[in-house]
N, C-alpha and C. Protein backbone atom coordinates (compact mmCIF):
# COMPACT_ATOMS: atom_id res chain seq x y z
N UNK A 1 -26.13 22.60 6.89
CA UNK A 1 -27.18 22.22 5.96
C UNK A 1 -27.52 20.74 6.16
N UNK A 2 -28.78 20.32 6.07
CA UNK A 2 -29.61 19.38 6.28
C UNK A 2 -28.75 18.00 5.08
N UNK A 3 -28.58 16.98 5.39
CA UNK A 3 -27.95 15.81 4.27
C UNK A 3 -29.46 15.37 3.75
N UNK A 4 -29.17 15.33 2.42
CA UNK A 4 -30.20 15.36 1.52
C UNK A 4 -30.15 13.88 0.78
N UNK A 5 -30.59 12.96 0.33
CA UNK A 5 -30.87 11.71 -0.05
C UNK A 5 -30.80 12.37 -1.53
N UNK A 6 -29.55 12.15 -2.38
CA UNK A 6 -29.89 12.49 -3.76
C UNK A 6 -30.41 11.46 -4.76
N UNK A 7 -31.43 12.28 -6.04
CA UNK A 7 -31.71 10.85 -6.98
C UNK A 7 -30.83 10.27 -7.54
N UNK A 8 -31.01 9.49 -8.42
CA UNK A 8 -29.98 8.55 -8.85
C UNK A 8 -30.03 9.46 -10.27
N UNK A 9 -28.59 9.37 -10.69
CA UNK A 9 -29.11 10.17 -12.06
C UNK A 9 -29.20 9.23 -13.17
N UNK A 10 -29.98 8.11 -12.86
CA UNK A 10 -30.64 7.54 -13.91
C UNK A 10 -31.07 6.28 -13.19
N UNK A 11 -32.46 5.79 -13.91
CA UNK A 11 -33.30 4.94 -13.56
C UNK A 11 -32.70 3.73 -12.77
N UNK A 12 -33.16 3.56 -12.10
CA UNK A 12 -33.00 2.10 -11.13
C UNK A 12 -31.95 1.28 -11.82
N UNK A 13 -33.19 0.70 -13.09
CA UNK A 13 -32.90 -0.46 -14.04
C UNK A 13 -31.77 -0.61 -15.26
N UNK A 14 -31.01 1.36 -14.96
CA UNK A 14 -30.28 1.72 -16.32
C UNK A 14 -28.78 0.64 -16.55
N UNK A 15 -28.31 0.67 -15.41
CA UNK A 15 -27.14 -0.05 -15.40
C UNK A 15 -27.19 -1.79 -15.46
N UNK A 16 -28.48 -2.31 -15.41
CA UNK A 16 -28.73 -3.89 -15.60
C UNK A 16 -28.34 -4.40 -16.40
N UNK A 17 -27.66 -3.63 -17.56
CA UNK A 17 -27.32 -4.50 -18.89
C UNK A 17 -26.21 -4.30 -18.23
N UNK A 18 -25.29 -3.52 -17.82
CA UNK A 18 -23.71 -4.05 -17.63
C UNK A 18 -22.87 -4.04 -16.07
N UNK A 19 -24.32 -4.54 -15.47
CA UNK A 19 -23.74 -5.95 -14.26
C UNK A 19 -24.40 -5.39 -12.66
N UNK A 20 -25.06 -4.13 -13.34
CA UNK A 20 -25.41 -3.79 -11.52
C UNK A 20 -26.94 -4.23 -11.59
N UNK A 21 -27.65 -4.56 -11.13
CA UNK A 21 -29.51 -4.41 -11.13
C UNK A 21 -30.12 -3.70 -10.16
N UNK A 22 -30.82 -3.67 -11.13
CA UNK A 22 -32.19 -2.84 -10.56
C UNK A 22 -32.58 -3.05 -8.71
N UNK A 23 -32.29 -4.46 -8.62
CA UNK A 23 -32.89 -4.76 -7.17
C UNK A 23 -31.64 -4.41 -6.17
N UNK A 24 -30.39 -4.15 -6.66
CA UNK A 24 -28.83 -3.87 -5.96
C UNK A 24 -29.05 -2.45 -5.94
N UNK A 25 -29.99 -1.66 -6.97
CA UNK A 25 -29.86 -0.12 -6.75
C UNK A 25 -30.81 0.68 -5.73
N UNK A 26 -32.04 -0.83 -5.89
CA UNK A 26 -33.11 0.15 -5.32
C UNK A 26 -32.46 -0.43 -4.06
N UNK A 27 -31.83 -1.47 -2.89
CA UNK A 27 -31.19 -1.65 -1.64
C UNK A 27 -30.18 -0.51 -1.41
N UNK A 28 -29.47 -0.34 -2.10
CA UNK A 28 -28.65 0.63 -1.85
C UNK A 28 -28.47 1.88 -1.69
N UNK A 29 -28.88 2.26 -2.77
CA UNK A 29 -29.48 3.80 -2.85
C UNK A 29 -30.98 4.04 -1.60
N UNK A 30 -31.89 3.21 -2.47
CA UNK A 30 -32.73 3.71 -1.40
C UNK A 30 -33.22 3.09 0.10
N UNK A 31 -31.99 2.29 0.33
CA UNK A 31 -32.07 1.53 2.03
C UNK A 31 -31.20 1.98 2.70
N UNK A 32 -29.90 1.79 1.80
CA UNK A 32 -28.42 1.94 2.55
C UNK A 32 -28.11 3.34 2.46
N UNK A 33 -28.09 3.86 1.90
CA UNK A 33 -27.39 5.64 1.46
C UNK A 33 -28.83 6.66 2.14
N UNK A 34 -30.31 6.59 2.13
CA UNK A 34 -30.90 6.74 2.61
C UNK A 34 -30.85 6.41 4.25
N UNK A 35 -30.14 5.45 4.56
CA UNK A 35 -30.05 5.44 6.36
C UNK A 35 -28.72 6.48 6.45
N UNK A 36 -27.83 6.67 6.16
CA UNK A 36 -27.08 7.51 5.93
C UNK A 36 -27.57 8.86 6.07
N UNK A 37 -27.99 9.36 5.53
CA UNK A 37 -28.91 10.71 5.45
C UNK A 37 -29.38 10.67 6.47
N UNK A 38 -30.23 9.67 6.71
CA UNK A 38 -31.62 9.97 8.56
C UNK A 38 -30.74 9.70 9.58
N UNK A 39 -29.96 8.76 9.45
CA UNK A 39 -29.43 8.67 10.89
C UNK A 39 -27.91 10.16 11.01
N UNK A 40 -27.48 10.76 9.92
CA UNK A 40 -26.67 11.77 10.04
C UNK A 40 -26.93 13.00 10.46
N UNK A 41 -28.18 13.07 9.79
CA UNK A 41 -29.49 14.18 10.20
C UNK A 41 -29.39 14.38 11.67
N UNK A 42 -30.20 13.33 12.03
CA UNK A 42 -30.34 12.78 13.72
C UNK A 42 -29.22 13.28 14.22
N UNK A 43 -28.13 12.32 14.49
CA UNK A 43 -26.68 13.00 14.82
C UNK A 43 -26.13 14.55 15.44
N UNK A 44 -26.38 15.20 13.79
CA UNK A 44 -25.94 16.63 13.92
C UNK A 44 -26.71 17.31 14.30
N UNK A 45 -28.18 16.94 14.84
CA UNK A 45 -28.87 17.96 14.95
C UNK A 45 -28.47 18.60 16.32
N UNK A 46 -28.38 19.90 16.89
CA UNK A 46 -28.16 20.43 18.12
C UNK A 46 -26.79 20.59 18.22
N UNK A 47 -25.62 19.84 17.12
CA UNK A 47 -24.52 19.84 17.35
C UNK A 47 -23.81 21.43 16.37
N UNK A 48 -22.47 20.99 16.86
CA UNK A 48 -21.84 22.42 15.97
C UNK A 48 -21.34 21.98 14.57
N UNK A 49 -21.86 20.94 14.29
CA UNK A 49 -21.81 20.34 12.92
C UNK A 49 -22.97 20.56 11.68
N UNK A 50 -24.14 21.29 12.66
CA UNK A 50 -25.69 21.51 12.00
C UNK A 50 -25.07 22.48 11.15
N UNK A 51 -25.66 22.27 10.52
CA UNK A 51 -25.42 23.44 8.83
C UNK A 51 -24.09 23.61 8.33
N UNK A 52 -23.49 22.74 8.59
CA UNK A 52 -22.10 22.78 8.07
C UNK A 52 -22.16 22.09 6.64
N UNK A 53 -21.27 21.81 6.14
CA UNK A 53 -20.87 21.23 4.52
C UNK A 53 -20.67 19.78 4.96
N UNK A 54 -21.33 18.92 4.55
CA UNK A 54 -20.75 17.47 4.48
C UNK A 54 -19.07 17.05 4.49
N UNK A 55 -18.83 18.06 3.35
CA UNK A 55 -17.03 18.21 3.71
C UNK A 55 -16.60 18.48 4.74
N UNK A 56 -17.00 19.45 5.45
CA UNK A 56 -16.52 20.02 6.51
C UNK A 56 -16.55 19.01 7.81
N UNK A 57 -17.99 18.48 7.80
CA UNK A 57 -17.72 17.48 8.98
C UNK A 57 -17.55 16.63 8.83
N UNK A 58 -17.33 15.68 7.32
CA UNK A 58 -16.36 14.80 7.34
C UNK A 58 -14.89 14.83 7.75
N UNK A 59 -14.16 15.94 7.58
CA UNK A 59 -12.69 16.50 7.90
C UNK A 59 -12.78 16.98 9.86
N UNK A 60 -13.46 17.19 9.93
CA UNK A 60 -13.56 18.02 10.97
C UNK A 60 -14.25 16.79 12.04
N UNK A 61 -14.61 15.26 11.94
CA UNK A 61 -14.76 14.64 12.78
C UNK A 61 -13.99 13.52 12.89
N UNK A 62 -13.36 13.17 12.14
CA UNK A 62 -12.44 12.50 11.27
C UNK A 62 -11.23 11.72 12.54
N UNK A 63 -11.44 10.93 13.20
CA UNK A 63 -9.82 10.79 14.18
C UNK A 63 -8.56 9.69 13.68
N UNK A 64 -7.99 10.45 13.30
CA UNK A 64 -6.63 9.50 12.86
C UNK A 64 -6.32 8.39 13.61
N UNK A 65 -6.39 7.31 13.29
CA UNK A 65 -5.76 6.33 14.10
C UNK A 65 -6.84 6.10 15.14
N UNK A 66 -8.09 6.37 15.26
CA UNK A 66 -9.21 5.40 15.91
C UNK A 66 -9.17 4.11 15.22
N UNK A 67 -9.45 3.46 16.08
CA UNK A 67 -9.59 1.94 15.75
C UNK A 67 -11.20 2.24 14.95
N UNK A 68 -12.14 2.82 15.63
CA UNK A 68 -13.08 2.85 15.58
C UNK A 68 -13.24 4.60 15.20
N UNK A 69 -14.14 4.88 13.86
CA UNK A 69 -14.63 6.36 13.96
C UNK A 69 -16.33 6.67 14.75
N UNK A 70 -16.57 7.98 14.98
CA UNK A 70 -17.76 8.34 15.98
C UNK A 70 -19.10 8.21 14.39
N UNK A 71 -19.98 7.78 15.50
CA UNK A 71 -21.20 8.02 14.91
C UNK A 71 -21.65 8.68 13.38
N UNK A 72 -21.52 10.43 13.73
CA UNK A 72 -21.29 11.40 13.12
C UNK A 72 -20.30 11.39 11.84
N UNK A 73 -18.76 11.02 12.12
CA UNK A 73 -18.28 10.84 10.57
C UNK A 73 -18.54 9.86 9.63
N UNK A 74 -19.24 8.24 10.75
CA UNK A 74 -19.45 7.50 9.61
C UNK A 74 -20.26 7.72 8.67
N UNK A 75 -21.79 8.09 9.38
CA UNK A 75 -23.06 8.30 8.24
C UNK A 75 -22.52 9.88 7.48
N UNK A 76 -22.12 10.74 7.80
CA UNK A 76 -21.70 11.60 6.83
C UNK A 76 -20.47 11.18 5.64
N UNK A 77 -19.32 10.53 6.10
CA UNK A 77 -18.53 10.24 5.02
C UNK A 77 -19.08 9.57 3.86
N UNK A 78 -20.31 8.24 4.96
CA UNK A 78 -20.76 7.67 3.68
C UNK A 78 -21.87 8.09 3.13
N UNK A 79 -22.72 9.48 3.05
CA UNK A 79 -23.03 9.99 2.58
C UNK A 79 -22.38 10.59 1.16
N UNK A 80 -21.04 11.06 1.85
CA UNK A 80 -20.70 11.98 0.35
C UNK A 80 -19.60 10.51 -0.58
N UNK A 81 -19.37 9.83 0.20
CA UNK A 81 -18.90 8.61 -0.65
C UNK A 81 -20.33 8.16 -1.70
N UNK A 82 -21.21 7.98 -1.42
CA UNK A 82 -22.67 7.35 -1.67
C UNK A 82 -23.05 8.55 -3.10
N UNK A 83 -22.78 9.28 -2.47
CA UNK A 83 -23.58 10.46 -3.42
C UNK A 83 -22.38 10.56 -4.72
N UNK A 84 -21.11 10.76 -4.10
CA UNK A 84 -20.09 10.22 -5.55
C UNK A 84 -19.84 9.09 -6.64
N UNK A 85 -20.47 8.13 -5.68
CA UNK A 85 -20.57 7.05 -5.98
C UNK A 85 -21.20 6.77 -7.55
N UNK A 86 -22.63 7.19 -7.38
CA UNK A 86 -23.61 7.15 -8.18
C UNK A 86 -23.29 8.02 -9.70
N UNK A 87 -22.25 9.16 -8.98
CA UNK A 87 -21.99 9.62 -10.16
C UNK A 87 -20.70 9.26 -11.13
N UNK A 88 -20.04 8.24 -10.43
CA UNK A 88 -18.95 7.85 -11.34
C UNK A 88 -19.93 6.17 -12.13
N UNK A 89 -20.95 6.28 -12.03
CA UNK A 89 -21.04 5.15 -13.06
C UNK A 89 -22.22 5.49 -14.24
N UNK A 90 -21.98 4.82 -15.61
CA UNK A 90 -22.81 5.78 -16.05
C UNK A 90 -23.39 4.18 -17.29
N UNK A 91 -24.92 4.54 -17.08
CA UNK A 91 -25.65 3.52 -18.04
C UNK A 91 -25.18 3.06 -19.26
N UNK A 92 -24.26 4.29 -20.02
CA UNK A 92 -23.76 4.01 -21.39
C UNK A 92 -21.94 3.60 -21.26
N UNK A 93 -21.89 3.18 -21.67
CA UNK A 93 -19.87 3.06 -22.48
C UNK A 93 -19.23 4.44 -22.37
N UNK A 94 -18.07 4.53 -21.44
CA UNK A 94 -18.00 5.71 -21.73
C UNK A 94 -16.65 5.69 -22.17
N UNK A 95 -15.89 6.29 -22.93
CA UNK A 95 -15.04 6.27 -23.68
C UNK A 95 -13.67 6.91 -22.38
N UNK A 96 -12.34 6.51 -21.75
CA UNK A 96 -11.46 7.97 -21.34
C UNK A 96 -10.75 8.48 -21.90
N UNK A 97 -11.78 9.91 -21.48
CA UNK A 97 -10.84 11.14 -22.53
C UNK A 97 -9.41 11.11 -22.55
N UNK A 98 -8.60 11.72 -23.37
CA UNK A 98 -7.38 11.48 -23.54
C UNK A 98 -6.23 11.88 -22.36
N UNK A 99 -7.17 13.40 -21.80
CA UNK A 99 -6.22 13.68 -20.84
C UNK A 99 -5.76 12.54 -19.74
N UNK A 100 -7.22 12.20 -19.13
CA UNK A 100 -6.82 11.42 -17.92
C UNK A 100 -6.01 9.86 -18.73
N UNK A 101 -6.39 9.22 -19.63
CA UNK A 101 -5.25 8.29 -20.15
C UNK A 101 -4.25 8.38 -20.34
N UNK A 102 -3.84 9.79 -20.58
CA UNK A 102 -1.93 9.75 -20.34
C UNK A 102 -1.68 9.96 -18.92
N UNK A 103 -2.56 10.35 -18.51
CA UNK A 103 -2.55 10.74 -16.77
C UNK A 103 -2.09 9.11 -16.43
N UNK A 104 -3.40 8.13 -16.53
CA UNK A 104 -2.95 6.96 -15.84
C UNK A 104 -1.59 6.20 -16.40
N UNK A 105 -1.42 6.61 -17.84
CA UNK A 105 -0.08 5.84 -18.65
C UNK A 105 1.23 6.03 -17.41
N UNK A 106 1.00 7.68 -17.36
CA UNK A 106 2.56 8.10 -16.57
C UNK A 106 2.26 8.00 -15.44
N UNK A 107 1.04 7.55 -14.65
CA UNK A 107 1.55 6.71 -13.32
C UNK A 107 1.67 5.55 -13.29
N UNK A 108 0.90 4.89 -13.80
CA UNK A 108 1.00 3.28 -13.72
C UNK A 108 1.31 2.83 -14.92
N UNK A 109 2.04 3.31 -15.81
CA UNK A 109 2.42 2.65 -16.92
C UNK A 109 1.52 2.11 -18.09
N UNK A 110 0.07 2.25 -17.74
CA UNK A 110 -0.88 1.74 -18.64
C UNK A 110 -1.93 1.62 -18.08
N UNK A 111 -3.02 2.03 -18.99
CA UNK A 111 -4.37 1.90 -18.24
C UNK A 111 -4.82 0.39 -17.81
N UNK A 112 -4.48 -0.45 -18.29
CA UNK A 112 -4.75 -2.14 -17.71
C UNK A 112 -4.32 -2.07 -16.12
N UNK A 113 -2.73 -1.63 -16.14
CA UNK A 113 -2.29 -1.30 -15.37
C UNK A 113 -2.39 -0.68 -14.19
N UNK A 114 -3.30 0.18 -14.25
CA UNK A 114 -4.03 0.70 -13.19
C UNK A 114 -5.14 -0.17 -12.88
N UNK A 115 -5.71 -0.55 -13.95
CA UNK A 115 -6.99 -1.57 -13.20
C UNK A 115 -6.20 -2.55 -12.24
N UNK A 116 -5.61 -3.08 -13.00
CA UNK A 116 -5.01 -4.23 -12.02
C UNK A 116 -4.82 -3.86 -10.50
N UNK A 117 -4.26 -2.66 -10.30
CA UNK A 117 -3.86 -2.10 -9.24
C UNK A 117 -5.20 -1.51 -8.48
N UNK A 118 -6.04 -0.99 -8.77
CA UNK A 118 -7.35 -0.65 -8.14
C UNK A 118 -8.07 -1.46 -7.93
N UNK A 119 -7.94 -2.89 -8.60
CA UNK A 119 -8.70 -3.79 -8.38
C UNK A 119 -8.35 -4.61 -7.61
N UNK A 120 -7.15 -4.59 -7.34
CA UNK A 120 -6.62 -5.38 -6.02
C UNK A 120 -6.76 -4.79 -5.12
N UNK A 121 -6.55 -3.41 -4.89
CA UNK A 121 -7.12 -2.37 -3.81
C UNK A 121 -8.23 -2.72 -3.19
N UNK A 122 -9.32 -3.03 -4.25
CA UNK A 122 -10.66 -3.35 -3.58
C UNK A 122 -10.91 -4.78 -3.18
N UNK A 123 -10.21 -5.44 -3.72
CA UNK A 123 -10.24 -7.35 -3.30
C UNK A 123 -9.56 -7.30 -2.10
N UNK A 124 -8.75 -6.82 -2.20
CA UNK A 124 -7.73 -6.89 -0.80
C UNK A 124 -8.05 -5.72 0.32
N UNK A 125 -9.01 -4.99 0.21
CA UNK A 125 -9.74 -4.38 1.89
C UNK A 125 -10.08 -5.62 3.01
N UNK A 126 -9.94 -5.41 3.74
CA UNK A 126 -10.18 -6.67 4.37
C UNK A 126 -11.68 -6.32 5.23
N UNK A 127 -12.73 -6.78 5.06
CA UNK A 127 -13.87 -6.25 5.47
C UNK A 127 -14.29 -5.14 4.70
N UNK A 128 -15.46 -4.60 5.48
CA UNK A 128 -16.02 -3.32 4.53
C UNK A 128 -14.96 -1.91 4.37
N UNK A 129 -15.26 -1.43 3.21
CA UNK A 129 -14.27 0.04 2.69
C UNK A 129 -14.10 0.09 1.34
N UNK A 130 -13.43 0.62 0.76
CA UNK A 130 -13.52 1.43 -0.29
C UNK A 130 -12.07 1.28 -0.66
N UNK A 131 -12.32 1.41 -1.94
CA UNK A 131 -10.99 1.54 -3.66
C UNK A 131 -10.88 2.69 -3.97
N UNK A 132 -9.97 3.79 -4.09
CA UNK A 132 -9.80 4.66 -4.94
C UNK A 132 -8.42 4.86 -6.05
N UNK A 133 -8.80 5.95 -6.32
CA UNK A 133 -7.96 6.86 -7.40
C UNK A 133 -7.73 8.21 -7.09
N UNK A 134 -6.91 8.38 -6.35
CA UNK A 134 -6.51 9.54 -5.83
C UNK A 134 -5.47 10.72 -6.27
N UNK A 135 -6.05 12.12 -6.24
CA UNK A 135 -4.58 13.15 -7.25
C UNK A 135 -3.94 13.16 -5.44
N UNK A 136 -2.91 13.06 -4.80
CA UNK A 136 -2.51 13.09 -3.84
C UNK A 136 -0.89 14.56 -4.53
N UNK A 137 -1.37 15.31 -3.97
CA UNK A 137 -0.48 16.56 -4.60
C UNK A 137 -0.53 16.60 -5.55
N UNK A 138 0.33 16.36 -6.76
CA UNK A 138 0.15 16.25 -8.24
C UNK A 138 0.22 15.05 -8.83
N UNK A 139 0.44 14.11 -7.55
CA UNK A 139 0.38 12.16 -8.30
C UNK A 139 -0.89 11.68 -7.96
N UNK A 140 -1.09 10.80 -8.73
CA UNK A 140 -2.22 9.90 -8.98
C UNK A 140 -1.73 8.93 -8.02
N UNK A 141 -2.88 8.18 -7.22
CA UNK A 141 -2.48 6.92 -6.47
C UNK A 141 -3.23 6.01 -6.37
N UNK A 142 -3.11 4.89 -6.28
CA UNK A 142 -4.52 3.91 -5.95
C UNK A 142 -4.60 3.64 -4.46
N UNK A 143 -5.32 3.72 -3.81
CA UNK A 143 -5.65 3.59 -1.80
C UNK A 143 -6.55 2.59 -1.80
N UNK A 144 -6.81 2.57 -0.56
CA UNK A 144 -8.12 1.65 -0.13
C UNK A 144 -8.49 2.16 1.41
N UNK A 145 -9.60 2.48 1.70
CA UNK A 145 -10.03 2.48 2.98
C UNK A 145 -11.04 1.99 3.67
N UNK A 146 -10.64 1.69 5.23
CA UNK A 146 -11.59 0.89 5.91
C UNK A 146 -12.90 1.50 5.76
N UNK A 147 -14.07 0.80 6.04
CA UNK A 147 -15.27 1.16 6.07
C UNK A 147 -15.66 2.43 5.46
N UNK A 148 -16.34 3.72 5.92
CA UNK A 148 -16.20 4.73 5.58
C UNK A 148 -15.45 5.92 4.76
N UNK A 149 -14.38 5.63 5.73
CA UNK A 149 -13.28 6.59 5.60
C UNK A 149 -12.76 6.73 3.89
N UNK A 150 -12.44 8.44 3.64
CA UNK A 150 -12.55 8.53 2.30
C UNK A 150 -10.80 9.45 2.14
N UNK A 151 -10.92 9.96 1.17
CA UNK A 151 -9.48 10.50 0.62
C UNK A 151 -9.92 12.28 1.32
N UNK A 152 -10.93 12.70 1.35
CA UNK A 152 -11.14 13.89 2.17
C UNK A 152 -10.12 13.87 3.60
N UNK A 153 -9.80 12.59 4.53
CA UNK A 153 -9.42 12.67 5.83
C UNK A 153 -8.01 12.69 5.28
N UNK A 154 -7.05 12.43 4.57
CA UNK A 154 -5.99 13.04 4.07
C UNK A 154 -5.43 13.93 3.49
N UNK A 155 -6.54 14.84 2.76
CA UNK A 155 -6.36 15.75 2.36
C UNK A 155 -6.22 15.31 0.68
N UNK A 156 -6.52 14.61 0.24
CA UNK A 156 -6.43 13.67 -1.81
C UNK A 156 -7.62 14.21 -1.95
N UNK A 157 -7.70 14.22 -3.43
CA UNK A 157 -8.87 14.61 -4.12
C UNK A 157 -9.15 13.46 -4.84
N UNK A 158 -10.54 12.58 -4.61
CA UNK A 158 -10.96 11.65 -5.21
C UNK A 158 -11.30 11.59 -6.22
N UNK A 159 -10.66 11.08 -7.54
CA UNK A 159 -10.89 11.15 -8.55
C UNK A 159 -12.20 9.85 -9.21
N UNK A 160 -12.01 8.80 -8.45
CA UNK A 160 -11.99 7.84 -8.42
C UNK A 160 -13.01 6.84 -7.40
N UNK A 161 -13.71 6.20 -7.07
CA UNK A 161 -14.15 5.47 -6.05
C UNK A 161 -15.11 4.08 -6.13
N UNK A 162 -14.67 3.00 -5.30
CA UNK A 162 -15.50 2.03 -5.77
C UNK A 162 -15.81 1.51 -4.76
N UNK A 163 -17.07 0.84 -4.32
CA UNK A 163 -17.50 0.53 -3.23
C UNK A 163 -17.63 -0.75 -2.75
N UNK A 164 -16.30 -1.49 -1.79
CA UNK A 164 -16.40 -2.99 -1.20
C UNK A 164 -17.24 -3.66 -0.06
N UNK A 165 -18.28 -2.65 -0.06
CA UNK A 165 -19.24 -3.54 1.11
C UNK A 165 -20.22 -4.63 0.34
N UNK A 166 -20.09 -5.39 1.45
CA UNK A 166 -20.89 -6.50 0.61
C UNK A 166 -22.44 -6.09 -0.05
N UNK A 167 -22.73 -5.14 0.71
CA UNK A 167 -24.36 -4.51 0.14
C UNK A 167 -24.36 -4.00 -1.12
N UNK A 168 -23.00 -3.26 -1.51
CA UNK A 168 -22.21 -3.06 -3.31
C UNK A 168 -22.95 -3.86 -4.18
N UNK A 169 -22.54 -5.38 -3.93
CA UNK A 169 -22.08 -6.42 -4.76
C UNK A 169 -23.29 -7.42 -4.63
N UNK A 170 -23.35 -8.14 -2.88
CA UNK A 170 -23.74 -9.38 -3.09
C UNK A 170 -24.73 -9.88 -3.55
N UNK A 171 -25.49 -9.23 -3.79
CA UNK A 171 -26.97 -9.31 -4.60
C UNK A 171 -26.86 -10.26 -6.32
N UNK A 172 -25.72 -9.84 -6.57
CA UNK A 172 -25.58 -10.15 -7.89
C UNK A 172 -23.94 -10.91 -7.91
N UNK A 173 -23.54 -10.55 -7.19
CA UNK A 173 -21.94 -11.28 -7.12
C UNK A 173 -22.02 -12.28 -6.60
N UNK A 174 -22.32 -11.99 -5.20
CA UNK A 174 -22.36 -13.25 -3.76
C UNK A 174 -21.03 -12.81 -3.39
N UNK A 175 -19.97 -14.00 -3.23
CA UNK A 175 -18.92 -13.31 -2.33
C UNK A 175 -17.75 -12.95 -3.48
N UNK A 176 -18.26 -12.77 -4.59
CA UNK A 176 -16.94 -12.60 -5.86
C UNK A 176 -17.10 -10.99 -6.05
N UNK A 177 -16.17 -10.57 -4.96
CA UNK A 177 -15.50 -8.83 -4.98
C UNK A 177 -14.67 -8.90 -6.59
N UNK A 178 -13.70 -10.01 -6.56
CA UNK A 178 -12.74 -9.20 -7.97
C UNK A 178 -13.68 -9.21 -9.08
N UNK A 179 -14.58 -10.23 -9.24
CA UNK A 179 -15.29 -10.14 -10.50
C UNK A 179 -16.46 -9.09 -10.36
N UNK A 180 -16.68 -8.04 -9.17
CA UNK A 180 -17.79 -7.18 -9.31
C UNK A 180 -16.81 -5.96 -9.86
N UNK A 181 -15.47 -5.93 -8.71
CA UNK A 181 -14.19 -5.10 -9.30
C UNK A 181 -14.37 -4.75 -10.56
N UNK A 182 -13.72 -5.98 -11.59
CA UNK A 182 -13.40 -5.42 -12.95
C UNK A 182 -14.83 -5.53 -13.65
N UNK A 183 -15.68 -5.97 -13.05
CA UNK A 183 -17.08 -5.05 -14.39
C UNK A 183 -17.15 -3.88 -13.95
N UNK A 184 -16.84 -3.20 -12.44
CA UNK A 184 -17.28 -1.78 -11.99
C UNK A 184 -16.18 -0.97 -13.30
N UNK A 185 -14.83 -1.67 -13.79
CA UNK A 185 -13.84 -0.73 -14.07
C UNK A 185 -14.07 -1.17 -15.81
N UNK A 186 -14.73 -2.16 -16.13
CA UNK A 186 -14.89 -2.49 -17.75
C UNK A 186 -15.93 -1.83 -18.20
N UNK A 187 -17.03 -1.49 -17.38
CA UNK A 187 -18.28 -1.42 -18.00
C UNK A 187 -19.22 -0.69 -17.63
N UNK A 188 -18.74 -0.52 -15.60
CA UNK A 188 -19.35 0.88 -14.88
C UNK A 188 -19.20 2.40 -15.43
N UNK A 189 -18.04 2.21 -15.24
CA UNK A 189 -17.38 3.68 -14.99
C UNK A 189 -17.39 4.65 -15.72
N UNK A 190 -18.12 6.05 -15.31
CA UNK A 190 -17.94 7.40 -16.36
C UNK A 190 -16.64 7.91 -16.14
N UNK A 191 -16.10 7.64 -17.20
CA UNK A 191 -14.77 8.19 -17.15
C UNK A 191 -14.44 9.63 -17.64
N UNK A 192 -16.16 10.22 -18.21
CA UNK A 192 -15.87 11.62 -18.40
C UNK A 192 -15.85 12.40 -17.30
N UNK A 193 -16.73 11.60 -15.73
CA UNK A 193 -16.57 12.18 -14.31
C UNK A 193 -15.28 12.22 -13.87
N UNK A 194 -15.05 11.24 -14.02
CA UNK A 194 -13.27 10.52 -13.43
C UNK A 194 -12.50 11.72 -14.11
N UNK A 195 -12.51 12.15 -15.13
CA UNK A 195 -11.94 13.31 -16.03
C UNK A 195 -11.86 14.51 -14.92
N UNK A 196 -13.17 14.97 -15.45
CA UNK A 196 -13.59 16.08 -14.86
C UNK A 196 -12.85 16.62 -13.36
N UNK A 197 -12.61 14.98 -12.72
CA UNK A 197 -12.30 15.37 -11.19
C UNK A 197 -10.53 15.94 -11.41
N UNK A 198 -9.75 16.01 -12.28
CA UNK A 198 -8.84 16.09 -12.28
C UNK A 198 -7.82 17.40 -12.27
């Protein structure tokens, strides 16, 4: 199946009151995550990857221990990173439900606690990649990965995800990752998605 450029599920401008803008959404979404889509398109076309599941050829192009990944898994991973993305943040306050708060209590001892730890995850990538929150068998974990690469190439289910490329942030940060960090985790985050993934 064809990679599809999804909308944002809410206006450009929704998240401007608590730290992302309007001009960081319309670059991203519709420059960065949009080249993603055309150039993945391109890619798979003719290949044995055409009509497959985004999952599938993210896992299925995936090389452990490349220094470097191919063409093909980057714009697809960051496709379905991109497209998750959008849905773990949400215009309003969102309250976490109770389940996943005892979830994070009994791994990390406290929900602060986990921020701290995810948020160093993402300060401390070194170059472009990604923060998560991962169910890795039946534990919760905090990761980080280079560029692309997502919790799909291990086999984790992403509960979780935050995005350290400078195209994320610098619009409105400049080079301050921890302080884009903890507004993504004070003020971004739908934590009824983060739920849901569990």
């Amino acid at each position: 199946m064809a990679f599809e450029l999804p909308d944002l599920p809410y206006p450009h401008d929704a998240l401007a009151g608590s730290g992302m803008s309007k001009e960081t959404l319309e670059f991203h979404h519709d420059i960065h995550h949009k080249a993603y889509v055309d150039n993945g398109n391109k890619l798979i076309a003719g290949t044995e990857w055409e009509g497959k599941s985004v999952e599938e050829i993210v896992k299925g192009t995936y090389q452990k221990g490349a220094v470097a990944q191919n063409g093909i898994f980057n714009n697809a991973s960051q496709h379905w990173n991109h497209t998750h993305f959008w849905q773990w943040m949400s215009p309003k306050p969102v309250a976490i439900p109770g389940a996943l708060e005892k979830a994070l209590k009994e791994a990390f001892g406290s929900v602060d606690k986990f921020k701290e730890e995810f948020a160093a995850a993402g300060a401390g990538q070194f170059g472009s990649g990604w923060a998560w929150l991962v169910k890795d068998g039946g534990a919760l974990k905090v990761t980080k990965t280079e560029n692309g690469v997502n919790p799909l190439c291990f086999g984790q289910t992403a509960l979780l995800g935050c995005d350290v490329w400078e195209h994320s942030y610098y619009i409105d940060y400049r080079n301050k990752r921890p302080a884009y960090l903890t507004n993504f985790l004070d003020k971004l985050v739908n934590w009824e998605n983060v739920a849901s993934r569990l």
